[in-house]
N, C-alpha and C. Protein backbone atom coordinates (compact mmCIF):
# COMPACT_ATOMS: atom_id res chain seq x y z
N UNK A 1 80.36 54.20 44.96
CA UNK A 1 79.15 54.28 45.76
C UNK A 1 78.38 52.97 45.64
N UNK A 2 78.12 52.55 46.85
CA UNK A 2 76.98 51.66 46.61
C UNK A 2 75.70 51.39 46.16
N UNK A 3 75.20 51.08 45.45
CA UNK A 3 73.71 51.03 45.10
C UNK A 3 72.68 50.87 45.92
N UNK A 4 71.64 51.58 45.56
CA UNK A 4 70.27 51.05 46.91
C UNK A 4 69.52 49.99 45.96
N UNK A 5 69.44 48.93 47.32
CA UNK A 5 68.34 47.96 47.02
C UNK A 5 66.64 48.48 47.25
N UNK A 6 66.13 48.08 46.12
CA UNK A 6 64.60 48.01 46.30
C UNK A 6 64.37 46.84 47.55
N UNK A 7 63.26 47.20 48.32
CA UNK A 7 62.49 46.24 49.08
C UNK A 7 61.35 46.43 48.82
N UNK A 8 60.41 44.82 48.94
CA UNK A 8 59.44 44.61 48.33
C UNK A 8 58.14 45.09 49.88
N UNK A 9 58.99 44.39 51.19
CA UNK A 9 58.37 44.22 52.11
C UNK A 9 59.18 44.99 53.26
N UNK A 10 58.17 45.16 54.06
CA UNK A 10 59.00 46.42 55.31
C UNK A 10 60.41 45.72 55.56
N UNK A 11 61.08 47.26 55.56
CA UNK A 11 62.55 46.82 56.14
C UNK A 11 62.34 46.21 57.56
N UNK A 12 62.94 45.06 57.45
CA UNK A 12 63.15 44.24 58.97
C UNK A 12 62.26 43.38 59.24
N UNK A 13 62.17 42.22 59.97
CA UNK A 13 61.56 41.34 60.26
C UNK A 13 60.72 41.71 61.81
N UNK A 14 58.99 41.23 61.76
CA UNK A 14 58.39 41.40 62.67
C UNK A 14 58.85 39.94 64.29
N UNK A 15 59.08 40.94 65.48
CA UNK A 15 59.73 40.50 65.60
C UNK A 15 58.85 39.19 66.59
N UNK A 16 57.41 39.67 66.84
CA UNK A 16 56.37 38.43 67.01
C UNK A 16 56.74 37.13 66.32
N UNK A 17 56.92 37.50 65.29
CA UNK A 17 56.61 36.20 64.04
C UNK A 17 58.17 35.49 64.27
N UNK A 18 59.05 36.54 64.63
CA UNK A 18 60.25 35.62 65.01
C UNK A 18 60.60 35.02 66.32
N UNK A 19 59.78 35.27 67.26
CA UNK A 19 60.35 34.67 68.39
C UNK A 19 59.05 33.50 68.11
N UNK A 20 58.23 33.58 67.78
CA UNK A 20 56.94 32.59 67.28
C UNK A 20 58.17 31.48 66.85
N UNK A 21 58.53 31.60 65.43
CA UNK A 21 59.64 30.66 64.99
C UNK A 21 60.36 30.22 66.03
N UNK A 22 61.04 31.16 66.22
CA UNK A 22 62.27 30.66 67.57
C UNK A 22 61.80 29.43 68.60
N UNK A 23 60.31 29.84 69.23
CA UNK A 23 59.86 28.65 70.05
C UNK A 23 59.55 27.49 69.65
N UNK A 24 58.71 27.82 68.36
CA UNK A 24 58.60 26.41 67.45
C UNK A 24 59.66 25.57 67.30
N UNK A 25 61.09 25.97 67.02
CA UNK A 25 62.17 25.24 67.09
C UNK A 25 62.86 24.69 68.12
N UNK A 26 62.15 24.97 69.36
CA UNK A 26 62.19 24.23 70.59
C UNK A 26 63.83 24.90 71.55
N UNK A 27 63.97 26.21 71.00
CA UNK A 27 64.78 27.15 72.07
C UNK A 27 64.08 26.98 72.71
N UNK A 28 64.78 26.89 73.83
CA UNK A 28 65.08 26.85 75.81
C UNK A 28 65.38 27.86 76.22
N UNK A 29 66.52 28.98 75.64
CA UNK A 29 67.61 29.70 76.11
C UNK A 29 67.27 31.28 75.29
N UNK A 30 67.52 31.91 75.60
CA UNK A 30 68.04 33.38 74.62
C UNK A 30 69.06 33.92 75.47
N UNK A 31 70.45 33.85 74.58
CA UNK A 31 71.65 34.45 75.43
C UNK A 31 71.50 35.65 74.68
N UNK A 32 71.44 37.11 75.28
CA UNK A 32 71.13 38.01 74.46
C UNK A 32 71.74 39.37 75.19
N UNK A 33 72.60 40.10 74.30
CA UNK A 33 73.40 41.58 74.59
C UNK A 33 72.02 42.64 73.59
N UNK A 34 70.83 42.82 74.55
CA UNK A 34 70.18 43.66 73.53
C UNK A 34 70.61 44.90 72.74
N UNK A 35 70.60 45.68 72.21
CA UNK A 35 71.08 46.70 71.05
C UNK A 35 69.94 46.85 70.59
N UNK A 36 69.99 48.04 69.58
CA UNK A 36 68.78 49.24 69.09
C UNK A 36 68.23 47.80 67.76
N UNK A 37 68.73 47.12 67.16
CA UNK A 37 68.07 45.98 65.89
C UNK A 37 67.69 45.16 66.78
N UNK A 38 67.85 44.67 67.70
CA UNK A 38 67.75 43.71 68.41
C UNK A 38 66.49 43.46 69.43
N UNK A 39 66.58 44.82 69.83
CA UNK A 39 65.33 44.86 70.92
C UNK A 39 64.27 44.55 70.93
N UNK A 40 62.93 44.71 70.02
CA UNK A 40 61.88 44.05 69.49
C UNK A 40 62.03 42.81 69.82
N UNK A 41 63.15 41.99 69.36
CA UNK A 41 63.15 40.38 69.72
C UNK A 41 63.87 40.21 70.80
N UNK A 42 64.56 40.95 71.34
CA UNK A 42 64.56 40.32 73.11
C UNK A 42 63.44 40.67 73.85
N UNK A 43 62.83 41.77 73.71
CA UNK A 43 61.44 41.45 74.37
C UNK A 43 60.00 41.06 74.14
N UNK A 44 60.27 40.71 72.58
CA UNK A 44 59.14 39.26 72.33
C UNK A 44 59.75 38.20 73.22
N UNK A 45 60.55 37.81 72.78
CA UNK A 45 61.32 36.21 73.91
C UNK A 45 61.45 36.46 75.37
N UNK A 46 61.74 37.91 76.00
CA UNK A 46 61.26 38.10 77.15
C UNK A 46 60.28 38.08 77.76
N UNK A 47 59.43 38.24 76.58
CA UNK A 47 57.52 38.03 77.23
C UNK A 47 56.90 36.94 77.26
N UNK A 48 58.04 36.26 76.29
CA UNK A 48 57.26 34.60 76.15
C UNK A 48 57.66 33.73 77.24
N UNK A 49 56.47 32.71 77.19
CA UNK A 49 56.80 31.64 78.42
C UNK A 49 57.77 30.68 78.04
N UNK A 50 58.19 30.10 79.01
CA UNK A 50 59.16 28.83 78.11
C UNK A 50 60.71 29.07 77.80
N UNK A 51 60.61 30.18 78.08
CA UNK A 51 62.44 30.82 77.74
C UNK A 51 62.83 31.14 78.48
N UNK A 52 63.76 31.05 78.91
CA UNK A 52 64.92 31.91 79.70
C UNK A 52 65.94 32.56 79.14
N UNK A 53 65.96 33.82 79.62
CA UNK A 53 67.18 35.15 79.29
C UNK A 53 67.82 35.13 79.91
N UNK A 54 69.04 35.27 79.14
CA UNK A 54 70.66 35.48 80.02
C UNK A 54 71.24 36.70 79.25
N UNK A 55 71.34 37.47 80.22
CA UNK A 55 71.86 38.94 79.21
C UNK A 55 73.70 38.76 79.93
N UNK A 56 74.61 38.43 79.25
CA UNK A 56 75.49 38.46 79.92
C UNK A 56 76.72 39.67 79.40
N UNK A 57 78.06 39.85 80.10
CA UNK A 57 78.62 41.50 80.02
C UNK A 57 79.23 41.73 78.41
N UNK A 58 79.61 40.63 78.16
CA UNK A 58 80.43 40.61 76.88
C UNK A 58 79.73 39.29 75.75
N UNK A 59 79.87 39.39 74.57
CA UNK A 59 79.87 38.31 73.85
C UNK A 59 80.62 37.29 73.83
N UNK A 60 81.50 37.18 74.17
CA UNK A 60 82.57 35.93 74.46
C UNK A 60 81.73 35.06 75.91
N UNK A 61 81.58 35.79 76.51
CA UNK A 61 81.02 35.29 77.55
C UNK A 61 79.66 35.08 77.43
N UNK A 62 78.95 35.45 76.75
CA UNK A 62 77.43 34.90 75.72
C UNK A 62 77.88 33.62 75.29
N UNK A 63 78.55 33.42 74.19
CA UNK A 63 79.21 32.34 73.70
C UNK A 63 79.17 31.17 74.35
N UNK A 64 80.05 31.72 75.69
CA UNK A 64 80.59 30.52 76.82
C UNK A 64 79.87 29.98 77.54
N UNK A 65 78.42 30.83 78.07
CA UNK A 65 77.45 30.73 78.85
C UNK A 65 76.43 29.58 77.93
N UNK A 66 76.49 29.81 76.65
CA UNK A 66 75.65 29.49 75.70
C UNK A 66 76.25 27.81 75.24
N UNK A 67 77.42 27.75 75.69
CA UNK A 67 77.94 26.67 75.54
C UNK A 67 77.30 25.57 76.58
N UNK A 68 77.99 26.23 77.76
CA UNK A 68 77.54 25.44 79.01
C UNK A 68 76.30 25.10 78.85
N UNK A 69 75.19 25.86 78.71
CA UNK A 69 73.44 25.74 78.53
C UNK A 69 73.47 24.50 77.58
N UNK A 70 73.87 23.97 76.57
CA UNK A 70 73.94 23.06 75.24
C UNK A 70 74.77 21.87 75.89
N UNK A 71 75.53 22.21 77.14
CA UNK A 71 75.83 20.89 77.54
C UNK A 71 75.55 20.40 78.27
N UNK A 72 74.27 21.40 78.89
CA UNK A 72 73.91 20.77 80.42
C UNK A 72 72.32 20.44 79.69
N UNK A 73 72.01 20.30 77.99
CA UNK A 73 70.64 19.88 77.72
C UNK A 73 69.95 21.04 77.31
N UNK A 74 70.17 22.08 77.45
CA UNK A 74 69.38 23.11 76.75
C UNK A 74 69.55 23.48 75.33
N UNK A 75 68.93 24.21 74.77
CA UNK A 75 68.98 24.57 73.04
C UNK A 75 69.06 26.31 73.41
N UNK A 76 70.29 26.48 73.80
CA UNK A 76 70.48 28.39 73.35
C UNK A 76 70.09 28.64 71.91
N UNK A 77 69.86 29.95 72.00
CA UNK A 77 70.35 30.82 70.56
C UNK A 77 70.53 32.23 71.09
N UNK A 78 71.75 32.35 70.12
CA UNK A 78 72.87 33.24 70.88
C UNK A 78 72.84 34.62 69.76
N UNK A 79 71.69 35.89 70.08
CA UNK A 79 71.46 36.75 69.25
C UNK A 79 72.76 37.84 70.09
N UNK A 80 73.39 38.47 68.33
CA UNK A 80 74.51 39.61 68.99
C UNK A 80 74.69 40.01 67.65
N UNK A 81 75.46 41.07 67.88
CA UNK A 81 75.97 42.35 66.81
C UNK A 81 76.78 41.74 66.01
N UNK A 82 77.23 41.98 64.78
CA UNK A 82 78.44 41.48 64.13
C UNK A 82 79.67 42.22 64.91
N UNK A 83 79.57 43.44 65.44
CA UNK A 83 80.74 43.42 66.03
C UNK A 83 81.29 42.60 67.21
N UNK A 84 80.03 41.88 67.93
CA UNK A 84 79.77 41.47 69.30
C UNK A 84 80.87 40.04 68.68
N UNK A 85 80.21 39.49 67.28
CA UNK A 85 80.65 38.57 66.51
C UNK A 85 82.23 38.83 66.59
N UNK A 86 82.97 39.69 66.49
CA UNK A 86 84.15 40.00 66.15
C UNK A 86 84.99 39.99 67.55
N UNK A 87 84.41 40.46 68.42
CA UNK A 87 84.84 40.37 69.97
C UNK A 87 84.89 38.51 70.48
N UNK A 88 83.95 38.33 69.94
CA UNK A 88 83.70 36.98 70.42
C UNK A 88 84.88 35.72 69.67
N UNK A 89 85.46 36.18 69.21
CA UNK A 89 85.84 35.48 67.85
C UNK A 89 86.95 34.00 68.86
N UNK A 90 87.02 34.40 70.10
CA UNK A 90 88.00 33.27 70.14
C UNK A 90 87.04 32.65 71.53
N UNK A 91 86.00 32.86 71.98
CA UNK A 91 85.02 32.15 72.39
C UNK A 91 84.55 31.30 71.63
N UNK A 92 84.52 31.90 70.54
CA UNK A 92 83.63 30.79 69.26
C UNK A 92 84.06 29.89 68.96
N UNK A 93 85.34 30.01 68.73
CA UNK A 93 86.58 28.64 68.30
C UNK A 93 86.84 27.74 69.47
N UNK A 94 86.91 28.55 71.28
CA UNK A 94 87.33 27.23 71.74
C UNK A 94 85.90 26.55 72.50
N UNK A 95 84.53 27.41 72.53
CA UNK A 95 83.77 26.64 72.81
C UNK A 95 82.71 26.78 72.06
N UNK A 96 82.33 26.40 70.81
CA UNK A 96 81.73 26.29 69.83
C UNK A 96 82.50 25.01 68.35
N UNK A 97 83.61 26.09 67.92
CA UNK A 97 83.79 25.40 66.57
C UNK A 97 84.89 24.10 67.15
N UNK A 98 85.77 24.32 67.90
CA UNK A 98 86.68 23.13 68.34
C UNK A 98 85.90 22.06 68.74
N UNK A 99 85.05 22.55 69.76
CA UNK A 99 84.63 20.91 70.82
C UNK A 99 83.23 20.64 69.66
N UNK A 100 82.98 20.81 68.91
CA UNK A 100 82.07 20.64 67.91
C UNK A 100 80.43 21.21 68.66
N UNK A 101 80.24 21.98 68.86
CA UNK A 101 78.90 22.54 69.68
C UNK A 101 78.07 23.25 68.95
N UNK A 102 76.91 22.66 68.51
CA UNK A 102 75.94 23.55 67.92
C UNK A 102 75.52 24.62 67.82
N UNK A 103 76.20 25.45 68.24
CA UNK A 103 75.57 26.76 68.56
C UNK A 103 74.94 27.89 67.29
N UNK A 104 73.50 27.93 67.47
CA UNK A 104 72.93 29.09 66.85
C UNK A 104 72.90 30.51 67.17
N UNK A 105 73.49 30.82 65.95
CA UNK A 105 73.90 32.87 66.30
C UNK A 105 72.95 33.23 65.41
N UNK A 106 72.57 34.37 65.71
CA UNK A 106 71.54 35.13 65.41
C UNK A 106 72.14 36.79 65.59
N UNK A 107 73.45 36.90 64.06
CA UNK A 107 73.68 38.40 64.28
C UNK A 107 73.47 39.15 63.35
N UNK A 108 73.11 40.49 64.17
CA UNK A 108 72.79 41.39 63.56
C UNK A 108 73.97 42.56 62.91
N UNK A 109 74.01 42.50 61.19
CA UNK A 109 74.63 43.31 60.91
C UNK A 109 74.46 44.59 60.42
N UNK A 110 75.15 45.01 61.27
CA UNK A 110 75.41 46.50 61.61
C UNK A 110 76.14 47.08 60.62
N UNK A 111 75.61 47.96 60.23
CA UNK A 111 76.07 49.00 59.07
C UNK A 111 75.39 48.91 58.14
N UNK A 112 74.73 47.71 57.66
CA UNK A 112 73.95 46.89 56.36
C UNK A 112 73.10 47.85 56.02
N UNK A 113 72.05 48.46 56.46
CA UNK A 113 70.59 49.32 55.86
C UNK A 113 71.82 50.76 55.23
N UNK A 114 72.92 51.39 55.99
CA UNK A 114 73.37 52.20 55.64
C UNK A 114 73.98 52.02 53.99
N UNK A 115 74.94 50.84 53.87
CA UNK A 115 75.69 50.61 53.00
C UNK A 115 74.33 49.99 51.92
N UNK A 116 73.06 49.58 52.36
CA UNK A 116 72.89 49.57 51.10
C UNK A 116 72.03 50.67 50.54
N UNK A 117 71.73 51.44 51.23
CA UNK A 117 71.03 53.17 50.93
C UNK A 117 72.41 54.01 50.09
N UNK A 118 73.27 53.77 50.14
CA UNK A 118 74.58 54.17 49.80
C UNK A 118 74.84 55.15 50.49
N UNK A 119 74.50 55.30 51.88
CA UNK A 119 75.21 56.31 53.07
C UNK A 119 76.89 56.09 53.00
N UNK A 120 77.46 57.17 53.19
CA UNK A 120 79.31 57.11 53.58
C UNK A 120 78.86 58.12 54.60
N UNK A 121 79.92 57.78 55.76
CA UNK A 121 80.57 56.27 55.34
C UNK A 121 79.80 55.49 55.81
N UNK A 122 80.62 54.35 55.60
CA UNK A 122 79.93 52.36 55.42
C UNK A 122 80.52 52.24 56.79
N UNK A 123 79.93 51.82 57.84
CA UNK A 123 80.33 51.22 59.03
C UNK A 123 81.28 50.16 58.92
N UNK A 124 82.46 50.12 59.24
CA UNK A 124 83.44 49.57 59.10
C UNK A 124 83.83 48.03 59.50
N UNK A 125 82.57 47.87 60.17
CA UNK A 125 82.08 46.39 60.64
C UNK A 125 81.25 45.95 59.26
N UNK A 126 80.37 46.63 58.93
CA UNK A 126 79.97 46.02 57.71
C UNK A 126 80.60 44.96 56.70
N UNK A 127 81.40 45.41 56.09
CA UNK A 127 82.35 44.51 55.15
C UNK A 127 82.54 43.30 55.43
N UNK A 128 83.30 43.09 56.88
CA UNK A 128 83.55 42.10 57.25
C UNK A 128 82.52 41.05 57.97
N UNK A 129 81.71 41.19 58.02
CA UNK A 129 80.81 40.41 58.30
C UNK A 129 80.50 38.50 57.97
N UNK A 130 80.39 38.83 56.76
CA UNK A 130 80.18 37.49 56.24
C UNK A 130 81.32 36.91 55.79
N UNK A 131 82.35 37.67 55.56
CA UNK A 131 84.12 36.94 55.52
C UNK A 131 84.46 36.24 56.80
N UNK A 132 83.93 37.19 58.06
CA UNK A 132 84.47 36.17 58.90
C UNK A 132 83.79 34.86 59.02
N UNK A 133 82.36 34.75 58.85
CA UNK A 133 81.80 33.89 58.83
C UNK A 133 82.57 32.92 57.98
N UNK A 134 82.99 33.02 56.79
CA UNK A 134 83.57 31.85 55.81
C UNK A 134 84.62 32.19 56.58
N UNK A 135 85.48 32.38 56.77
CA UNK A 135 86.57 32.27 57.22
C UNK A 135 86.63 31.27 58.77
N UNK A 136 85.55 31.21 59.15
CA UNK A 136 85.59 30.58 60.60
C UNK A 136 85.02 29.51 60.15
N UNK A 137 84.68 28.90 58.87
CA UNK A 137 83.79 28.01 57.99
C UNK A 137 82.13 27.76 59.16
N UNK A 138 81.92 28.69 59.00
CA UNK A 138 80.26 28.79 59.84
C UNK A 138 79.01 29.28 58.80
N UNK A 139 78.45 28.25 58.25
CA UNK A 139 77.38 27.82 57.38
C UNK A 139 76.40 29.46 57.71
N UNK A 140 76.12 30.64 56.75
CA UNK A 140 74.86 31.18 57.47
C UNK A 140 74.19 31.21 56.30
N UNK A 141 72.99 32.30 56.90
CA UNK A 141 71.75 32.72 55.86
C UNK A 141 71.56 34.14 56.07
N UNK A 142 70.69 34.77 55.28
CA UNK A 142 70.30 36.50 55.41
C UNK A 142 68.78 35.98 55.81
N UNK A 143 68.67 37.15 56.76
CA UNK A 143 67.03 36.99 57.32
C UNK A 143 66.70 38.65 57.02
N UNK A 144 65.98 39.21 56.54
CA UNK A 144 65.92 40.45 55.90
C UNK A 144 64.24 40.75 55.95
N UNK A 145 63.07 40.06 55.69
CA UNK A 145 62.28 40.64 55.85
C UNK A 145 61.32 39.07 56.11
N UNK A 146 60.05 39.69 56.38
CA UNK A 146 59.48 37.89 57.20
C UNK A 146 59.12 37.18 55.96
N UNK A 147 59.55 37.03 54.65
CA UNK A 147 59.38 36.33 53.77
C UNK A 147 60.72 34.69 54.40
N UNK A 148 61.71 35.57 54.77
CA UNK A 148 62.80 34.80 54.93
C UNK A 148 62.96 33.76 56.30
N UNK A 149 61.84 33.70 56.90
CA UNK A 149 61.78 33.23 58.73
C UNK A 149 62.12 31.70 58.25
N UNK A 150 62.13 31.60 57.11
CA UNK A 150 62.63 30.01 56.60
C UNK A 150 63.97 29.62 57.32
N UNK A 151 64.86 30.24 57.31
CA UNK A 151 66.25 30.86 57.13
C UNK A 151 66.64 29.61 58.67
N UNK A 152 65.90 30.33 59.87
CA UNK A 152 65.93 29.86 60.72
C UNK A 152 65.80 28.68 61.01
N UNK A 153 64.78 28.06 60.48
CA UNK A 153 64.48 26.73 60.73
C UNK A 153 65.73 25.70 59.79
N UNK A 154 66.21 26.22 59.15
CA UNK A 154 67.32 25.38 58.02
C UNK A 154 68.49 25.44 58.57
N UNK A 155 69.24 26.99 59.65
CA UNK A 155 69.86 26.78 60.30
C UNK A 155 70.19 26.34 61.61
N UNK A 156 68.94 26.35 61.92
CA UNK A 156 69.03 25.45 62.93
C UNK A 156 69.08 24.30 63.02
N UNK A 157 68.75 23.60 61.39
CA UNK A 157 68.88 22.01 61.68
C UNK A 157 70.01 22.19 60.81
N UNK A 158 70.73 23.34 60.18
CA UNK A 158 72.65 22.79 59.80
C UNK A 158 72.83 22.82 61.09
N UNK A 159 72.65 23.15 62.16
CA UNK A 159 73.99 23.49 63.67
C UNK A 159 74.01 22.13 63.90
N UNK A 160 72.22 21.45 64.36
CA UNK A 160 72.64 20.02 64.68
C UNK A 160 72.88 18.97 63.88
N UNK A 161 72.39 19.40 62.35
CA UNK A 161 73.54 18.24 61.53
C UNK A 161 74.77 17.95 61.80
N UNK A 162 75.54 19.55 61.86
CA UNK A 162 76.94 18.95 61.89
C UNK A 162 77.41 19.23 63.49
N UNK A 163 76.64 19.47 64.54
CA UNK A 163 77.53 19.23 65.80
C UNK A 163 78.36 20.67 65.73
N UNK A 164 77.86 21.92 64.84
CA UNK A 164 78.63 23.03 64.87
C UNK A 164 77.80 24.66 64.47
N UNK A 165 78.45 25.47 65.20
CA UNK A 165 78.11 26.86 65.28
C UNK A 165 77.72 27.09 63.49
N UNK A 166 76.16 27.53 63.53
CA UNK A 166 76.03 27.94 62.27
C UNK A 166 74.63 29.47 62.24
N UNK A 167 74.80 30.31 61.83
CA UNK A 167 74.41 31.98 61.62
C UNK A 167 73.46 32.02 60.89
N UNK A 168 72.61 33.10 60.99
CA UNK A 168 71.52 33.38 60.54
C UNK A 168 72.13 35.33 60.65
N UNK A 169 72.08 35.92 59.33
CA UNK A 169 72.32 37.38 59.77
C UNK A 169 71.36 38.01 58.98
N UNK A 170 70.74 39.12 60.18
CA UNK A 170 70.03 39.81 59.90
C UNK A 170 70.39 41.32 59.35
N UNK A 171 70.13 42.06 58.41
CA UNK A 171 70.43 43.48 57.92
C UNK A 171 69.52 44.13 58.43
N UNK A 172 68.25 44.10 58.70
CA UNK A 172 67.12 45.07 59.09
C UNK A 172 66.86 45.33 60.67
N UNK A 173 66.94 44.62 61.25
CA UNK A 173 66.69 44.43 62.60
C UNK A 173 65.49 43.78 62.43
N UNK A 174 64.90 44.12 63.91
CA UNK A 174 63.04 43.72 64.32
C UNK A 174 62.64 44.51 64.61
N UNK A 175 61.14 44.54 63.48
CA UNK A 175 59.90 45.64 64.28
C UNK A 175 59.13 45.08 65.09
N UNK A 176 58.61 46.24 65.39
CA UNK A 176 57.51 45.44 66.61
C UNK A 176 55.93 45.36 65.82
């Protein structure tokens, strides 16, 4: 069984204070497949000025869309599910990690609040989460409650240090 973590501060990040961040860092773009963690922050960034939303059918095609936007001058950030992550997996490699493209992901993992309450079962996406990340060698961070909105701003300047796709994953979602 898994153990439950104590939290100090509400589960999940407010999701004002994160699209606040998000603009500060000079996103252009939100390529975004909304979902139940997610929603709070697609429609903070939907309400804000200055952004444009692209809700597109699949994550691979988020990815690809999100590519094009980064080469035609824009700054995407490309929020999706870890499973969305897992679908996407060969979008990521040929237009992200191959042609060297910055791209910021912003996913949300799914299963996380369960597995660490010690619910069974463990969502089966869970586990794999942050393996694939090392495994695809893609630099991330945990964003977990608004102590952590740091997270963002550090990965966003690894993507354009190195010219490559680097993660920010969230366990809680966004409140409103």
């Amino acid at each position: 069984m898994i153990p439950s973590v104590e939290r100090s501060a509400p589960a999940g990040v407010d999701a004002n204070r994160a699209a606040a961040t998000i603009l500060d860092l000079g996103f252009t773009d939100l390529v975004s497949i909304p979902d139940g963690e997610s929603r709070h922050l697609h429609q903070a960034l939907l309400d804000a000025p200055g952004i444009d939303v692209y809700q597109p059918t699949r994550e691979g095609e988020g990815i690809a869309l999100a590519a094009g936007l980064w080469v035609g001058g824009r700054k995407p950030i490309v929020v999706l599910q870890n499973t969305g992550l897992m679908e996407a997996g060969d979008a990521l490699r040929g237009c992200g990690i191959g042609p060297h493209i910055p791209l910021f992901l912003l996913i949300g993992w799914r299963g996380y609040p369960g597995a660490m309450d010690g619910r069974l079962p463990i969502d089966s996406a869970y586990p794999y989460t942050e393996p694939i990340l090392d495994a695809w060698g893609i630099p991330h961070r945990r964003l977990m409650t608004d102590d952590d909105l740091g997270v963002l701003d550090e990965i966003a300047a690894t993507a354009e240090e190195t010219s490559l796709p680097a993660a920010v994953v969230y366990g809680y979602g966004f409140r409103s």
